[in-house]
N, C-alpha and C. Protein backbone atom coordinates (compact mmCIF):
# COMPACT_ATOMS: atom_id res chain seq x y z
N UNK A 1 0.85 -1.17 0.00
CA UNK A 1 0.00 0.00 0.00
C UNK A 1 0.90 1.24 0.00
N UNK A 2 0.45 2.33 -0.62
CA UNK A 2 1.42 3.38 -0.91
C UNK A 2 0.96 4.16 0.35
N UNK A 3 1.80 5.55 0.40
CA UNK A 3 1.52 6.55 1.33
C UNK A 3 0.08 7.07 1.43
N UNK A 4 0.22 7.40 -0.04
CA UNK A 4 -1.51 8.05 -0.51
C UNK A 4 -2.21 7.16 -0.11
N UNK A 5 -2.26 5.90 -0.47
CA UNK A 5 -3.61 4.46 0.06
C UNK A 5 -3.73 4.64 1.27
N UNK A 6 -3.00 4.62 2.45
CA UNK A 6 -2.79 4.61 3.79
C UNK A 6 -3.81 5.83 4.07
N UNK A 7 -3.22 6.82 3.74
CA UNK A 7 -3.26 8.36 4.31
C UNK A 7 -4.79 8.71 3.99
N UNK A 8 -5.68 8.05 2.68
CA UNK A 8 -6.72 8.16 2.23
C UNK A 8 -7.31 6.88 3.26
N UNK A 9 -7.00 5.56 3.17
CA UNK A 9 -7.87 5.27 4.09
C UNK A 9 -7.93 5.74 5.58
N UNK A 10 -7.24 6.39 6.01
CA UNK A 10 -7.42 7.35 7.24
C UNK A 10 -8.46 8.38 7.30
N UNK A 11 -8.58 8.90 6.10
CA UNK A 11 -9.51 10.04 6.27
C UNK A 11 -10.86 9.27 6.09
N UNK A 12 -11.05 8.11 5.58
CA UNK A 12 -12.15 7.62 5.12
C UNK A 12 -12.75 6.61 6.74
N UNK A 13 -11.85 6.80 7.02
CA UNK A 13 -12.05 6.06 9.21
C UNK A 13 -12.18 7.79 9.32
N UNK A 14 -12.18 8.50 9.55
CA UNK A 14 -12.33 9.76 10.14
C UNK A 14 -13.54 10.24 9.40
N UNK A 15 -13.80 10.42 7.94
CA UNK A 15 -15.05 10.32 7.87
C UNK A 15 -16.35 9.57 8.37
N UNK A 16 -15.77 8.17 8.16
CA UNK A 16 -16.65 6.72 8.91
C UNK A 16 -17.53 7.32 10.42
N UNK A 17 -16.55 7.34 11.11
CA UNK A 17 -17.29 8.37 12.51
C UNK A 17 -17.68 9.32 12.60
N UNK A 18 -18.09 10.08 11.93
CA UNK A 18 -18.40 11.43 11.74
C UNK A 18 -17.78 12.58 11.93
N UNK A 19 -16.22 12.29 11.44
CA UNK A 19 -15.29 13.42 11.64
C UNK A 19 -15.18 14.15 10.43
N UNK A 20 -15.15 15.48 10.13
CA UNK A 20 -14.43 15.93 8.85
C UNK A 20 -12.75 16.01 8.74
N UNK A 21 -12.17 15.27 7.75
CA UNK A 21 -10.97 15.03 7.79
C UNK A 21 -10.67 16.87 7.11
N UNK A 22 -11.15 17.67 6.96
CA UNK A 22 -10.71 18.48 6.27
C UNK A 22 -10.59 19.80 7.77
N UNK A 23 -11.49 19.76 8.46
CA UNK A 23 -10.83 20.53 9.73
C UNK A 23 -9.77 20.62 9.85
N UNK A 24 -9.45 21.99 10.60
CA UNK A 24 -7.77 22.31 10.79
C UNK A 24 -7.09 21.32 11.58
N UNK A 25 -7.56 20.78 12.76
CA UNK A 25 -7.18 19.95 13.85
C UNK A 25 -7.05 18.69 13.15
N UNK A 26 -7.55 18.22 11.92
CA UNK A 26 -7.51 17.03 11.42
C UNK A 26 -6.65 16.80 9.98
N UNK A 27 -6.28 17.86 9.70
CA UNK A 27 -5.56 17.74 7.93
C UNK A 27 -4.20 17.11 7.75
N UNK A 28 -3.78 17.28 8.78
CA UNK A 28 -2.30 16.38 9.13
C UNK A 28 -2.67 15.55 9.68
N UNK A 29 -3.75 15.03 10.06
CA UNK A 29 -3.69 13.76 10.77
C UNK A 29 -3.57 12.41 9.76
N UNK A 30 -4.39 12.45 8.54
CA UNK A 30 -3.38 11.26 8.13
C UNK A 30 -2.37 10.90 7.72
N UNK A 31 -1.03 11.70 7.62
CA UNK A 31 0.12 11.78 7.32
C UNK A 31 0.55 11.43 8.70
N UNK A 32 0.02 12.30 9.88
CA UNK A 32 0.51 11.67 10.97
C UNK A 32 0.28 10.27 11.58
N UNK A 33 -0.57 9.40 11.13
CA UNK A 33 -1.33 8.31 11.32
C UNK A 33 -0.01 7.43 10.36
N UNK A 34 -0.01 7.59 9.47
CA UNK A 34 1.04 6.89 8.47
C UNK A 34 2.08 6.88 9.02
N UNK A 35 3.08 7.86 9.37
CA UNK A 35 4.51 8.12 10.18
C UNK A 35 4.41 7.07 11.57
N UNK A 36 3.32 7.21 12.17
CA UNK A 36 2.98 6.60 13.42
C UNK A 36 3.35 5.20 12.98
N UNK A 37 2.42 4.49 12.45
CA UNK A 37 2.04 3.32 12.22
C UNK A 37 3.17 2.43 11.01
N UNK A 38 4.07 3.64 10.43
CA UNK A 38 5.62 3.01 10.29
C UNK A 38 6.42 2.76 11.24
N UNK A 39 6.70 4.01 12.00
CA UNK A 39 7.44 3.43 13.69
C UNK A 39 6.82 2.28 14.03
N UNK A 40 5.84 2.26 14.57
CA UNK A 40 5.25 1.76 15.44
C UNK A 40 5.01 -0.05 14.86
N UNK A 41 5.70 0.15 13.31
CA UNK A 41 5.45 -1.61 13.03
C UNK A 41 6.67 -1.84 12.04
N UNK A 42 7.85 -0.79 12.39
CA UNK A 42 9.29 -0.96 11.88
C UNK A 42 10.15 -2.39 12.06
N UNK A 43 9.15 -3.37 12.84
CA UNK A 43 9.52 -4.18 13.48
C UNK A 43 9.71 -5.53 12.11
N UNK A 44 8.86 -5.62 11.30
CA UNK A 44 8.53 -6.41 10.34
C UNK A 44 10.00 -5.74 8.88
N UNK A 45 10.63 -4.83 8.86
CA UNK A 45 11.45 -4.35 8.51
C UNK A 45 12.94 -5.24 8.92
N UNK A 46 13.02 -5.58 10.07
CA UNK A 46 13.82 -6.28 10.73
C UNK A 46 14.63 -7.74 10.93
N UNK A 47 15.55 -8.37 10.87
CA UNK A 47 15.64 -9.64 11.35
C UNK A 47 15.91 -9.68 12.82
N UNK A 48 15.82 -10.69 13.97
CA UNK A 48 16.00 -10.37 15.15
C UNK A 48 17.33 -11.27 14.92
N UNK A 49 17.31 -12.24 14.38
CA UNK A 49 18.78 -13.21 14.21
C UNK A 49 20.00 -12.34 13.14
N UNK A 50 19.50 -11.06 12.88
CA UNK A 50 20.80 -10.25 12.45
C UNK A 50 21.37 -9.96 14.08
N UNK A 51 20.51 -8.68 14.76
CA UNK A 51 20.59 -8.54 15.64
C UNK A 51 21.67 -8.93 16.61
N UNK A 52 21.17 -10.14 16.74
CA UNK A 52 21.92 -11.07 17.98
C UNK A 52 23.08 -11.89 16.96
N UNK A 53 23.30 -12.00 15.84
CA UNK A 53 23.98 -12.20 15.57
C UNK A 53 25.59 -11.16 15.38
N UNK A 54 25.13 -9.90 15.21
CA UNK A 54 26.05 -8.58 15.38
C UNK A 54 26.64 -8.74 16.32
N UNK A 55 26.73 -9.51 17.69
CA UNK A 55 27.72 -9.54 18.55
C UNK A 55 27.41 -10.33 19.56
N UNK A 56 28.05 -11.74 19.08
CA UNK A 56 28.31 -12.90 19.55
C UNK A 56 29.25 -13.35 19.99
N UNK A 57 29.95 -13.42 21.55
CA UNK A 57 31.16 -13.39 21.90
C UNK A 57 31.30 -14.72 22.92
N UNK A 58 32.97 -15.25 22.48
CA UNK A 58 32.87 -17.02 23.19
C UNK A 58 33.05 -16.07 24.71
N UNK A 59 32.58 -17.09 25.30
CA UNK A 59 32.45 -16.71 26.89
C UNK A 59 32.70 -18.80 27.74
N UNK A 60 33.64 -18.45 28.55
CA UNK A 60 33.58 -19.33 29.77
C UNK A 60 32.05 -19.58 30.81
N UNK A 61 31.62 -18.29 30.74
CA UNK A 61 30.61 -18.14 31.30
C UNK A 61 29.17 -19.42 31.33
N UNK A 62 29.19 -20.03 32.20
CA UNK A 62 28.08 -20.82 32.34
C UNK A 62 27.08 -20.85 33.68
N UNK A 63 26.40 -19.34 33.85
CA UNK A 63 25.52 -18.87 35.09
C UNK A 63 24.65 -18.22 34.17
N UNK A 64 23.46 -18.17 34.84
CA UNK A 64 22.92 -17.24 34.23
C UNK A 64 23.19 -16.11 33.70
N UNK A 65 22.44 -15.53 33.05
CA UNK A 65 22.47 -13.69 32.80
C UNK A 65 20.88 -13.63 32.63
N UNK A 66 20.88 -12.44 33.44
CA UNK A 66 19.34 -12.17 33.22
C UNK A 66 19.15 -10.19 32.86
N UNK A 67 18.25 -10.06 32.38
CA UNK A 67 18.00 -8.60 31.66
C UNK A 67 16.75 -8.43 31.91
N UNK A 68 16.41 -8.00 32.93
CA UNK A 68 14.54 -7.49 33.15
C UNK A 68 13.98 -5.96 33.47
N UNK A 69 13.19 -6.16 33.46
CA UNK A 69 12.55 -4.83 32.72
C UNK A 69 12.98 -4.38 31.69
N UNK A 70 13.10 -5.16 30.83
CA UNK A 70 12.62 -4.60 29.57
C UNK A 70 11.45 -3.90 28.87
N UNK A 71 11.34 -2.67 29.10
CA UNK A 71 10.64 -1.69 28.50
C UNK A 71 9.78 -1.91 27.21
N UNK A 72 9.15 -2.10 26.51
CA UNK A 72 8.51 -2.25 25.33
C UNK A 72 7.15 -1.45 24.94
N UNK A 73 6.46 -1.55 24.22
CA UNK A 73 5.25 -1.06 23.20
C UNK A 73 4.99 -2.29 22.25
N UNK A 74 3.73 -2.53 22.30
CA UNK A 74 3.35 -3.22 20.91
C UNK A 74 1.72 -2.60 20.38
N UNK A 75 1.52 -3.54 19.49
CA UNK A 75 0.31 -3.17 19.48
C UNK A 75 -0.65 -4.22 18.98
N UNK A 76 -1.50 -4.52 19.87
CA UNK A 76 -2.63 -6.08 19.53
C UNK A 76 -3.04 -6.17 18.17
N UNK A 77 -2.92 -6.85 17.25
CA UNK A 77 -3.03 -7.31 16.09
C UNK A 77 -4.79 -7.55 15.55
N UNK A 78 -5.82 -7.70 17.66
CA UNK A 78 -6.91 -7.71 16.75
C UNK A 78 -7.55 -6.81 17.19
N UNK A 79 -7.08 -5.06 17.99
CA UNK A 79 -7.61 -4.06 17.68
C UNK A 79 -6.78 -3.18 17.15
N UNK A 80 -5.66 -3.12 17.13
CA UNK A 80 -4.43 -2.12 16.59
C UNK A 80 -4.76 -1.20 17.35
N UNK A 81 -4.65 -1.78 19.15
CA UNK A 81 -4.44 -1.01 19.99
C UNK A 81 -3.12 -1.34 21.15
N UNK A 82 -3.00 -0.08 22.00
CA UNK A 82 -1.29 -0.32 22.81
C UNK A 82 -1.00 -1.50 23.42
N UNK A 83 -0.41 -2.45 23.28
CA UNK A 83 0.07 -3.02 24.65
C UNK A 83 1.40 -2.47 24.78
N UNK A 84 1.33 -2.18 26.49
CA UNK A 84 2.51 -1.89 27.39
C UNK A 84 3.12 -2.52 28.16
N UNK A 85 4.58 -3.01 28.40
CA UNK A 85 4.93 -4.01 29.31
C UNK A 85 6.37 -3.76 29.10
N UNK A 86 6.88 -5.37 29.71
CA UNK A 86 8.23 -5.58 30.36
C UNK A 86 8.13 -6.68 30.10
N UNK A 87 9.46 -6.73 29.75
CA UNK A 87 10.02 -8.26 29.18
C UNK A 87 11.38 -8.77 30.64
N UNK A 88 11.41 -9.50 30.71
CA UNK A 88 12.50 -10.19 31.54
C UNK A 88 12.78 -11.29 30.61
N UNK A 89 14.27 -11.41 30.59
CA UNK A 89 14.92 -12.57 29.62
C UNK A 89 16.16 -13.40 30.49
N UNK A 90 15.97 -14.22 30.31
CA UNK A 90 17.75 -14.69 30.82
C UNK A 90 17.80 -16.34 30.07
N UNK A 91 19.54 -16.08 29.77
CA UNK A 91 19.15 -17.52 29.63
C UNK A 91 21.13 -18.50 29.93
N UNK A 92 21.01 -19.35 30.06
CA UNK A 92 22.37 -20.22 30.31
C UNK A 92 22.77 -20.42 28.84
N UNK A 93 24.93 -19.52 29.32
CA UNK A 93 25.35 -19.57 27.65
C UNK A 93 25.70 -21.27 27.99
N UNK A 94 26.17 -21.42 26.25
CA UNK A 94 26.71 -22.66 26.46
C UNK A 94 27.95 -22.31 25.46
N UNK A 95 28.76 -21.62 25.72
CA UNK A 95 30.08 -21.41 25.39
C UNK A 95 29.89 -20.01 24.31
N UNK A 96 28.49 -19.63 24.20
CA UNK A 96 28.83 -18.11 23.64
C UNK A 96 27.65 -16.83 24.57
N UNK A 97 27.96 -15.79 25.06
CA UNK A 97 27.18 -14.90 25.23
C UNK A 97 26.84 -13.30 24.37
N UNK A 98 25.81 -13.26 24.03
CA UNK A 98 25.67 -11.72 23.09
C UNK A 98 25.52 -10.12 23.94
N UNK A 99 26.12 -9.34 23.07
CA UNK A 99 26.25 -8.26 23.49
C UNK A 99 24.99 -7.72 24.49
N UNK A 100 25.36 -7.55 25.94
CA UNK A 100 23.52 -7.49 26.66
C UNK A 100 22.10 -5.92 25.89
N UNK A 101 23.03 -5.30 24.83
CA UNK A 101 22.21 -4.37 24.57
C UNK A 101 21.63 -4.97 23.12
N UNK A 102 21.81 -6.36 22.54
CA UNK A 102 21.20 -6.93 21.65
C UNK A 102 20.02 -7.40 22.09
N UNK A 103 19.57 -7.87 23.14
CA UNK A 103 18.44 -8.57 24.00
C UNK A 103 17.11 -7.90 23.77
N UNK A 104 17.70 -6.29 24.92
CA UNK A 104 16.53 -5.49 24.37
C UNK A 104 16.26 -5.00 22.83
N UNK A 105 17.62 -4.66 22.08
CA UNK A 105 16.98 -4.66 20.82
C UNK A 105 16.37 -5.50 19.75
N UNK A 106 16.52 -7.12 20.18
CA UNK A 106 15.85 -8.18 19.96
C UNK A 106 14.36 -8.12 20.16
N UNK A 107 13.88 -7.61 21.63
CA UNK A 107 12.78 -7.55 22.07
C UNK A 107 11.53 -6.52 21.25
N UNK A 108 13.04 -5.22 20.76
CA UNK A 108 11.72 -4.55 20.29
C UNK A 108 11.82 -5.01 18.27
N UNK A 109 12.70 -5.24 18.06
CA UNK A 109 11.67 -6.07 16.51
C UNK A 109 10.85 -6.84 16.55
N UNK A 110 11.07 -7.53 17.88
CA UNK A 110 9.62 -8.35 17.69
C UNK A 110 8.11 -7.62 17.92
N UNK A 111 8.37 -6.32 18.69
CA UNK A 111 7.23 -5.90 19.61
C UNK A 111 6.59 -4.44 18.44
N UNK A 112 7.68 -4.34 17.79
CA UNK A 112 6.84 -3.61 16.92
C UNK A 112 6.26 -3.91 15.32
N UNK A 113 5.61 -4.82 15.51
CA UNK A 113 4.69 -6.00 14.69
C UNK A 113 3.46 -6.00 15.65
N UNK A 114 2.54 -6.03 14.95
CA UNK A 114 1.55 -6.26 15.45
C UNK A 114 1.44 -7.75 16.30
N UNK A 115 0.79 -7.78 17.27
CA UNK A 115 1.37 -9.12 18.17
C UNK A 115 0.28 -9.39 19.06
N UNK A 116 0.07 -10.58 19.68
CA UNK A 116 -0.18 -11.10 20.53
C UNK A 116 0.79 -11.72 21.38
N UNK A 117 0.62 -11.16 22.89
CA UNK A 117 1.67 -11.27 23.92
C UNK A 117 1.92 -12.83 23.93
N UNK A 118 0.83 -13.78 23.69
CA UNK A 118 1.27 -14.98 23.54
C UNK A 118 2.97 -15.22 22.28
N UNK A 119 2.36 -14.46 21.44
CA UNK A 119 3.45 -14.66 20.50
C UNK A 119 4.56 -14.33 20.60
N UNK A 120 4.76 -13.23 20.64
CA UNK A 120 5.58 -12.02 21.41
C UNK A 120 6.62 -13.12 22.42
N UNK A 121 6.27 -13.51 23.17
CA UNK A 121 6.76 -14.29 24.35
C UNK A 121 7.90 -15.94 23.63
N UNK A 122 7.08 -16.34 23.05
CA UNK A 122 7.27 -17.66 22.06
C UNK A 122 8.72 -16.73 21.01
N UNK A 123 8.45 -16.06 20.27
CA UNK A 123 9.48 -15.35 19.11
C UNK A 123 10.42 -15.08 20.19
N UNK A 124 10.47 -13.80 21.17
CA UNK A 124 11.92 -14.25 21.74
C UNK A 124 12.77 -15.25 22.24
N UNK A 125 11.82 -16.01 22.87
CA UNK A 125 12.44 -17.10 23.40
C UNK A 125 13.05 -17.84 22.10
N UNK A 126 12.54 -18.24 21.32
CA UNK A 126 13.21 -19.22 20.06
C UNK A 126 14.23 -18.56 19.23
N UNK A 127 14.46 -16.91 18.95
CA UNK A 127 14.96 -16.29 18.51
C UNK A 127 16.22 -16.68 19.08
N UNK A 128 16.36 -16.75 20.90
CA UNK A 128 17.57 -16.66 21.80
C UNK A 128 17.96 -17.47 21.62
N UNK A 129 16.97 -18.87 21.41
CA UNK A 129 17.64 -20.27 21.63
C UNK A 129 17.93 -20.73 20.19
N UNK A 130 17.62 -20.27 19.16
CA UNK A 130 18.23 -20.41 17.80
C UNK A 130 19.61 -20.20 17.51
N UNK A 131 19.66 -18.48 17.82
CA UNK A 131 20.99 -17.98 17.52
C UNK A 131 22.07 -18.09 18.43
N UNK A 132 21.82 -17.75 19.69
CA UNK A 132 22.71 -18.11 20.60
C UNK A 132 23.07 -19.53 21.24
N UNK A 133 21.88 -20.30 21.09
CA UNK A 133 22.46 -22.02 21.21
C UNK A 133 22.60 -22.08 22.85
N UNK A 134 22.21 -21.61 23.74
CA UNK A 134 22.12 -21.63 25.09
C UNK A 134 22.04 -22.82 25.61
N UNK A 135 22.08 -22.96 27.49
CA UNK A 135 21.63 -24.31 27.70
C UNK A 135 19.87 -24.52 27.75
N UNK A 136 19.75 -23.13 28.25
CA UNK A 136 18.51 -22.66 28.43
C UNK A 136 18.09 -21.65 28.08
N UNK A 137 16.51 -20.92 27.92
CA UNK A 137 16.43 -19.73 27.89
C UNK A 137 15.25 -19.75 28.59
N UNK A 138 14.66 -18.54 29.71
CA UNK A 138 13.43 -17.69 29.96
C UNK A 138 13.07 -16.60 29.76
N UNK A 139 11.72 -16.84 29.30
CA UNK A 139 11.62 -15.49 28.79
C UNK A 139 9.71 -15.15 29.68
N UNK A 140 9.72 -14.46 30.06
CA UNK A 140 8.58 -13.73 31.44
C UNK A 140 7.97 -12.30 30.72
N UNK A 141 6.88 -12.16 30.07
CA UNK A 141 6.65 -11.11 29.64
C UNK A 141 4.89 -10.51 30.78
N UNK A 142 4.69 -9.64 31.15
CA UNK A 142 4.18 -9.03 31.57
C UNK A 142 3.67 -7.50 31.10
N UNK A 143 2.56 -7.74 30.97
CA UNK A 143 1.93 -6.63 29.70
C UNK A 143 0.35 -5.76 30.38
N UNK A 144 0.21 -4.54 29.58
CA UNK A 144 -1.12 -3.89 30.22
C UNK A 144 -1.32 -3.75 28.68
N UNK A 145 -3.07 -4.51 28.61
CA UNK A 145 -3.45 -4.38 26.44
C UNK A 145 -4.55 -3.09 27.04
N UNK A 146 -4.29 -2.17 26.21
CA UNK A 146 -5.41 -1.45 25.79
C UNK A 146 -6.88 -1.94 25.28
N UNK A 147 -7.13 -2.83 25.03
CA UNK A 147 -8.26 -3.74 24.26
C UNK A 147 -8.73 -4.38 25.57
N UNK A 148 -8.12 -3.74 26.44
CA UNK A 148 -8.98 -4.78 27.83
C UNK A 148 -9.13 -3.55 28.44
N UNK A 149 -8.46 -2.16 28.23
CA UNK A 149 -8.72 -1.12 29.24
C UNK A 149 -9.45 -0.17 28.85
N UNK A 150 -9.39 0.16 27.72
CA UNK A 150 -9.72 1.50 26.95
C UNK A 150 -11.46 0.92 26.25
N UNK A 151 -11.98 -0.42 26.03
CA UNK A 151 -12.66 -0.89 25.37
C UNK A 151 -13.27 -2.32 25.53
N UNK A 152 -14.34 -3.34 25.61
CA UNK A 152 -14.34 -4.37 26.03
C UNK A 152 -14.98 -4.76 27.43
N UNK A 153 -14.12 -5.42 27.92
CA UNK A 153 -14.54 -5.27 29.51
C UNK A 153 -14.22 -4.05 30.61
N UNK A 154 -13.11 -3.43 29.79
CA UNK A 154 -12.49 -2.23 30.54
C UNK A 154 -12.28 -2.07 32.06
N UNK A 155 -11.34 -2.84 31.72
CA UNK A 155 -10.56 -3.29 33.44
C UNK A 155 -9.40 -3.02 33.43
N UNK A 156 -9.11 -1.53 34.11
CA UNK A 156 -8.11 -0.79 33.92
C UNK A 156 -6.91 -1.28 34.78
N UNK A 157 -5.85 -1.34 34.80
CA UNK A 157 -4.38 -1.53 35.39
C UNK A 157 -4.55 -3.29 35.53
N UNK A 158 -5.66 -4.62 34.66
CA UNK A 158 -5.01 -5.30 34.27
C UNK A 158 -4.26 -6.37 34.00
N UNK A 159 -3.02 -6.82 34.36
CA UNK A 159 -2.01 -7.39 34.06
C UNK A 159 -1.60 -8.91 33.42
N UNK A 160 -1.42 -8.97 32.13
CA UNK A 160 -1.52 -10.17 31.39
C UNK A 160 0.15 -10.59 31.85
N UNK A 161 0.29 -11.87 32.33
CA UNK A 161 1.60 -12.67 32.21
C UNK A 161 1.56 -14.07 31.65
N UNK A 162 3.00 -13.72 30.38
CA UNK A 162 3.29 -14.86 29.30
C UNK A 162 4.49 -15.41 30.02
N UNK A 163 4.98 -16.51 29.61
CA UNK A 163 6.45 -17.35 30.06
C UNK A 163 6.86 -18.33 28.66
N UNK A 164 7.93 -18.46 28.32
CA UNK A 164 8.30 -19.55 27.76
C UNK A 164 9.52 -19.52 28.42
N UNK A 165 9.76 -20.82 28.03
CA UNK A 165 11.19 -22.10 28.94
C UNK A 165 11.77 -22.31 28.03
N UNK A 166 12.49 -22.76 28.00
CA UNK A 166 13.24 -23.39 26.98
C UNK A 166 14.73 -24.57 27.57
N UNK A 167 14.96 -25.67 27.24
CA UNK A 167 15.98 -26.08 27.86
C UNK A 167 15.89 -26.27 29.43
N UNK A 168 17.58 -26.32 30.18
CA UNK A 168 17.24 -26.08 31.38
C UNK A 168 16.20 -25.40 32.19
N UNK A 169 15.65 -24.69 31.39
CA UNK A 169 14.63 -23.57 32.06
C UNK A 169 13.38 -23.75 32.52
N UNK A 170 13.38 -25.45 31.46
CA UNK A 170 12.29 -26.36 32.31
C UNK A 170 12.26 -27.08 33.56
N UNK A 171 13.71 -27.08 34.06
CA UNK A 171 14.06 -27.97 35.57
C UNK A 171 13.61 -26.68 36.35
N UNK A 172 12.78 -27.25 37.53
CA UNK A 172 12.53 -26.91 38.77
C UNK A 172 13.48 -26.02 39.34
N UNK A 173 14.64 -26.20 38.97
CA UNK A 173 15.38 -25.37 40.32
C UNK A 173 15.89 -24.02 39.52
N UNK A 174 15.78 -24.30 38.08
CA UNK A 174 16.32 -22.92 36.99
C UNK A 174 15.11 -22.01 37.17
N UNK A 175 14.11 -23.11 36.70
CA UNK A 175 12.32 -22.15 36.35
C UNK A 175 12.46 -21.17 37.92
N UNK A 176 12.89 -21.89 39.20
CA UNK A 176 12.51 -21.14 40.69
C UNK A 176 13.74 -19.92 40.90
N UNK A 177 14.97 -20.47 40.16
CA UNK A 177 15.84 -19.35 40.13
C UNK A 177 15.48 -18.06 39.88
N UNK A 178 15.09 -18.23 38.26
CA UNK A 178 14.96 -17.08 37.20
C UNK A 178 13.82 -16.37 37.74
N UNK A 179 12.26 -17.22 38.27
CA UNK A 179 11.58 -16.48 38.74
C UNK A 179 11.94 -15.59 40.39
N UNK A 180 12.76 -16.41 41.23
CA UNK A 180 12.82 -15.24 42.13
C UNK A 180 14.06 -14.22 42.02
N UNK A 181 14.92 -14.19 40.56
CA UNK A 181 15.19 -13.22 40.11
C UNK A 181 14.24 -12.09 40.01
N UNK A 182 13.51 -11.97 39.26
CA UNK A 182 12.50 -11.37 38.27
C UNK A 182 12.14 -10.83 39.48
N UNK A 183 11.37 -11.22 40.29
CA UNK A 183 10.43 -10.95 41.68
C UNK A 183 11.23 -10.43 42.37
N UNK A 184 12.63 -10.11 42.57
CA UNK A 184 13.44 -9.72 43.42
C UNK A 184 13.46 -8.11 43.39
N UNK A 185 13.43 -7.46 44.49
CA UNK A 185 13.66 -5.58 44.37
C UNK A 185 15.11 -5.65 43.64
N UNK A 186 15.00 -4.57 43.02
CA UNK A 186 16.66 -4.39 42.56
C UNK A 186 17.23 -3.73 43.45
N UNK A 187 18.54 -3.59 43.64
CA UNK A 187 19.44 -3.38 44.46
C UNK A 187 20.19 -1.91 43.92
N UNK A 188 19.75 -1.63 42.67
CA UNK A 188 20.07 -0.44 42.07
C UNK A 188 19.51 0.66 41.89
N UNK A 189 19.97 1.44 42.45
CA UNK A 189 18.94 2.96 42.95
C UNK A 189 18.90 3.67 42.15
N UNK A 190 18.17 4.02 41.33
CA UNK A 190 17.91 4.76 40.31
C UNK A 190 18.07 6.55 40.70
């Protein structure tokens, strides 16, 4: 679809409700709707196995690493409305670890695609355990959908939680690790 297709079916949703797309408050809005909705799904533009492949380094290292709160945006695929959340990732190298600022940028090609947090959750995890070859990986996503707050049942603050395992991450004593990581106050004072 071109710019013009986009930008015209915008005004034709703004007509649909009884807006005039030609008001002052509204004449940039579908150009701004278009710009938006490129950010906002730059994600499909992306490989996540480039990513994590850009800096892959042998490591001795065989403990965890974990990266949580991860910050994100997506947007639900069956209203093309916000979800907001936090990703927590960790996973056991098995003789290689990636640069820790690939993780989160892993997180957001996936998150800016239209998504379901189920999915969302599943793609990183397999992404990690593809390219990096771990013993394990977890991945803990925790999300607030707009489609449950703004619309629907409208039950504001929420909170949807996804998990995938992978590997070790299925034994009892990793799955109890990683989670009372995650659950733990941080120790770092902002």
């Amino acid at each position: 679809m071109s710019k013009e297709q986009f930008e015209n079916s915008v005004k034709n949703i703004l007509e649909t409700i009884g807006e005039d797309p030609n008001r002052e408050g509204l004449l940039k809005t579908p150009n701004r709707v278009y710009e938006a909705f490129k950010f906002m799904t730059k994600g499909y533009n992306q490989d996540p196995h480039v990513v994590l492949n850009e800096a892959l380094f042998t490591s001795s290292n065989d403990e965890m690493v974990l990266i949580k709160d991860i910050e994100f945006y997506s947007m639900c695929e069956h209203h093309l409305l916000p979800i907001i959340g936090r990703a927590h990732i960790a996973y056991i190298p098995n003789g290689k670890v990636v640069g820790l600022s690939k993780i989160p940028r892993m997180v957001e090609v996936f998150a800016r695609r239209l998504q379901i947090q189920e999915q969302l959750t599943e793609q990183i995890a397999d992404a990690i355990r593809d390219v990096i070859e771990p013993k394990g990986v977890g991945v803990v996503i925790q999300a607030r959908h707009m489609c449950m707050e703004m619309r629907g049942v409208e039950k504001v603050n929420s909170v949807t939680t996804t998990s995938a395992l992978r590997g070790m991450f299925r034994e009892r004593d990793t799955r109890g690790e990683f989670l009372n990581f995650i659950n733990s106050a941080s120790s770092i004072k902002y």
